[in-house]
Protein backbone atom coordinates (compact mmCIF):
# COMPACT_ATOMS: atom_id res chain seq x y z
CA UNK A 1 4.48 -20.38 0.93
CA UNK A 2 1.54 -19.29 3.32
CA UNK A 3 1.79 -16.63 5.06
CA UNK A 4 2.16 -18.40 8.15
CA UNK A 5 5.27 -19.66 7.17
CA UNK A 6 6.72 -16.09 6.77
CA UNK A 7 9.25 -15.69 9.39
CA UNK A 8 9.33 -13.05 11.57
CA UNK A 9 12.54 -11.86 10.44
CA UNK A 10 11.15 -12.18 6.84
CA UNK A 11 7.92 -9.97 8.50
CA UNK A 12 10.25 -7.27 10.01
CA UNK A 13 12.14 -7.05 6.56
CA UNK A 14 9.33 -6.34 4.54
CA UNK A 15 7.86 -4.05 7.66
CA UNK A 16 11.51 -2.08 6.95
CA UNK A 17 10.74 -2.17 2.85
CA UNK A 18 7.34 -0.34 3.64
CA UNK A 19 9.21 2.36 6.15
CA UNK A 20 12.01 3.04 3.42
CA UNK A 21 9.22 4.26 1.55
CA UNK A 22 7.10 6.03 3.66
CA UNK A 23 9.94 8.12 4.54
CA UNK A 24 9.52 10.94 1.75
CA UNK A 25 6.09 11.60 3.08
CA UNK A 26 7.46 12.05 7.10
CA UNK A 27 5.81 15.19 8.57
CA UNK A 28 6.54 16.29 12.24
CA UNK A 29 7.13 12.47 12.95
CA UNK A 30 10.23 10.40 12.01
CA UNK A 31 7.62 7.04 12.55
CA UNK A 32 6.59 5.56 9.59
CA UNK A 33 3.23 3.88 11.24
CA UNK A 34 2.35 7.97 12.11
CA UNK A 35 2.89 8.48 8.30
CA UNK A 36 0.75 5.97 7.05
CA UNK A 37 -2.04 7.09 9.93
CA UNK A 38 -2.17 10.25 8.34
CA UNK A 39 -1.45 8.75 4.62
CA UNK A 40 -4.86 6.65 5.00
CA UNK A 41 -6.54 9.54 6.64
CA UNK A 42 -6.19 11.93 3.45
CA UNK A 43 -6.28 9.02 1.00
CA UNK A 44 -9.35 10.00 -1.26
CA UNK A 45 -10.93 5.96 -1.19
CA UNK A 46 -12.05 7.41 2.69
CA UNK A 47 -13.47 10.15 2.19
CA UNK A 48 -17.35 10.55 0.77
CA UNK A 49 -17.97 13.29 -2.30
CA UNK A 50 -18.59 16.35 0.93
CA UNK A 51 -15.42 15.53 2.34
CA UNK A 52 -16.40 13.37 5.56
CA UNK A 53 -15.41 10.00 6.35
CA UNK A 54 -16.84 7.16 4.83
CA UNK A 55 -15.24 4.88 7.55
CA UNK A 56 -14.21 5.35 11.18
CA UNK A 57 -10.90 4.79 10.41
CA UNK A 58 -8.93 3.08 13.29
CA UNK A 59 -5.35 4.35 14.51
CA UNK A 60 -3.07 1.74 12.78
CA UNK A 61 -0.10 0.37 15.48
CA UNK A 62 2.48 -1.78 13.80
CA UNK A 63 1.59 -4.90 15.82
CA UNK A 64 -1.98 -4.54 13.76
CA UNK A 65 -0.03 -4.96 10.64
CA UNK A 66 1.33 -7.84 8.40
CA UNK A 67 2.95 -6.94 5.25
CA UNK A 68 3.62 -9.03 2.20
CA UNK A 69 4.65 -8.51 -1.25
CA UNK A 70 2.73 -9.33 -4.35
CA UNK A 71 2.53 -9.19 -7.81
CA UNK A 72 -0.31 -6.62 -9.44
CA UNK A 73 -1.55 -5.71 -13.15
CA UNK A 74 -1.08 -2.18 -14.34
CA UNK A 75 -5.60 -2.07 -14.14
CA UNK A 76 -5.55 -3.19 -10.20
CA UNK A 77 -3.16 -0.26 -9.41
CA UNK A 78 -5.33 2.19 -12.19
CA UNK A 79 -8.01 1.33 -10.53
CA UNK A 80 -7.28 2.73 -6.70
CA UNK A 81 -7.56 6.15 -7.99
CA UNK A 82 -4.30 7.66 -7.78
CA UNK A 83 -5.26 11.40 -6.36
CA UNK A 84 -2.41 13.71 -8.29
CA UNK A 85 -1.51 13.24 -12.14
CA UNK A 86 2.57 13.30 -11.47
CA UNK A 87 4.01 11.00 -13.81
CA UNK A 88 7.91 11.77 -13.62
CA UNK A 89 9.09 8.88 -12.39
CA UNK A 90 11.55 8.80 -8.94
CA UNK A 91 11.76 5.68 -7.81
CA UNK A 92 11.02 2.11 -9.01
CA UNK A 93 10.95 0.42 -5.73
CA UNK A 94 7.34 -1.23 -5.18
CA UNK A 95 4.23 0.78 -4.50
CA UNK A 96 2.80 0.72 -0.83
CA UNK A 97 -1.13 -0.40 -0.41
CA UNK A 98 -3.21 -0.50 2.50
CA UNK A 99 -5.65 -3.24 2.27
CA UNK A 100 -8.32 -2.44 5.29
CA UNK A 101 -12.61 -2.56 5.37
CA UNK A 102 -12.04 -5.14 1.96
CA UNK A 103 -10.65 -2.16 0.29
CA UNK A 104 -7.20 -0.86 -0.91
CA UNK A 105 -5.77 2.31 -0.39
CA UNK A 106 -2.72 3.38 -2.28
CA UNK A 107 -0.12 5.12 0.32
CA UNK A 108 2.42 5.54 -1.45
CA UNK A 109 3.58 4.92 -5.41
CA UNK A 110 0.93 7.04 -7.50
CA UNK A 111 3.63 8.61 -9.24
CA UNK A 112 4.84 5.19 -10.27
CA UNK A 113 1.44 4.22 -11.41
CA UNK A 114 0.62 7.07 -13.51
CA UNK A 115 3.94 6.56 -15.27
CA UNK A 116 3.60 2.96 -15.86
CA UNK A 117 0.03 3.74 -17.22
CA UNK A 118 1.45 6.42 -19.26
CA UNK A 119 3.97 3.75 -21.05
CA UNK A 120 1.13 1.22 -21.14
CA UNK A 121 3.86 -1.54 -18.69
CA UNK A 122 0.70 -3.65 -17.88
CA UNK A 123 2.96 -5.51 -15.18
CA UNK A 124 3.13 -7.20 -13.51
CA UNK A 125 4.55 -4.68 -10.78
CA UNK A 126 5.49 -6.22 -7.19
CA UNK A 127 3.53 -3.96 -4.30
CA UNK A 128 4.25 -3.97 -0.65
CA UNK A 129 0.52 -5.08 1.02
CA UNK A 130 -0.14 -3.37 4.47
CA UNK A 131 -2.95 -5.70 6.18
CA UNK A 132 -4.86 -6.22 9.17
CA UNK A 133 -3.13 -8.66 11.10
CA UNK A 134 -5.02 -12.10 11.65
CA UNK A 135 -7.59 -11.75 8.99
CA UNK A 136 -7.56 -14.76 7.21
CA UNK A 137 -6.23 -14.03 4.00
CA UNK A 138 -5.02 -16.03 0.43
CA UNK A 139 -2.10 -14.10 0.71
CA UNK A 140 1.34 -15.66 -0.03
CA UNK A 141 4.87 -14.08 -0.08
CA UNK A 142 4.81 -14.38 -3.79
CA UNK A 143 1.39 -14.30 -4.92
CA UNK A 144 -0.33 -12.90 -7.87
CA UNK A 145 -3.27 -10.78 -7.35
CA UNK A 146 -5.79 -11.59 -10.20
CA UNK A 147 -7.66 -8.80 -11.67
C-alpha cells in the first residue's frame, strides 16, 4: 500500500499513536506537536559539538506532518544515538522518529532501544515515522526499512 492510499482516518490514527506517546514528555503544553517542537530542538542529532544548531530547525505544525509505521533493525535504531543510557524498560509500544533534513531524530523510545540492545532483540521493532508532508517518499504503511 502507498502511502497515498493511506486514508485519512488511517493518517489521524497513527497521528493519535504518536500523541499517546509524546504525552510523558508534556511540559507547560498539553499539545503533542509543542512536545515534539521542543523534543527535536534538544535532540542531540541538531546540535553541533559547541552546542549550536546545526540546522535552522523549522516550527513543526501538524498539517506539515504525515506519519506511518514501519518496521526497523535493532542497528537503525542504535545508530540515532540515543542521548541517556536508561535501559529499564516501560513501555513496548513503538518508538517515535522524526525523519526531517534526510535525517532521523529519535523523539521518543531511547529507553526501549537501549533495552532491546541490551538483550541483543535485533528486530525487527515497528516505529511510528514523523515526516515532512509531500516529500516524495518509498514509504508504505507496512514497510521495512533496510539497514
Amino acid at each position: 500500500m502507498a502511502l497515498d492510499d493511506i486514508s485519512t482516518f488511517e493518517r489521524r490514527y497513527l497521528w493519535i499513536q504518536v500523541s499517546e506517546q509524546l504525552k510523558c514528555h508534556n511540559k507547560g503544553s498539553d499539545r503533542s506537536i509543542d512536545t515534539l517542537n521542543r523534543l527535536w530542538r534538544k535532540n542531540p542529532r541538531t546540535m553541533n559539538a559547541a552546542g549550536g544548531y546545526i540546522y535552522v530547525l523549522p516550527v513543526l505544525t501538524e498539517e506539515m506532518l504525515v506519519v506511518s509505521i514501519e518496521q526497523w533493525s535493532l542497528p537503525q535504531l542504535v545508530a540515532l544515538e540515543t542521548p541517556h543510557p536508561r535501559d529499564e524498560l516501560r513501555s513496548f509500544a513503538p518508538p517515535v522518529v522524526l525523519s526531517w533534513f534526510g535525517r532521523d531524530f529519535l523523539m521518543d523510545g531511547n529507553t526501549r532501544v537501549n533495552y532491546w540492545a541490551k538483550k541483543m532483540n535485533q528486530g525487527p521493532h515497528a516505529v511510528l515515522r514523523v515526516s515532512e508532508a509531500g516529500v516524495p517518499s518509498n514509504t508504505s504503511l507496512e514497510r521495512t526499512r533496510e539497514g
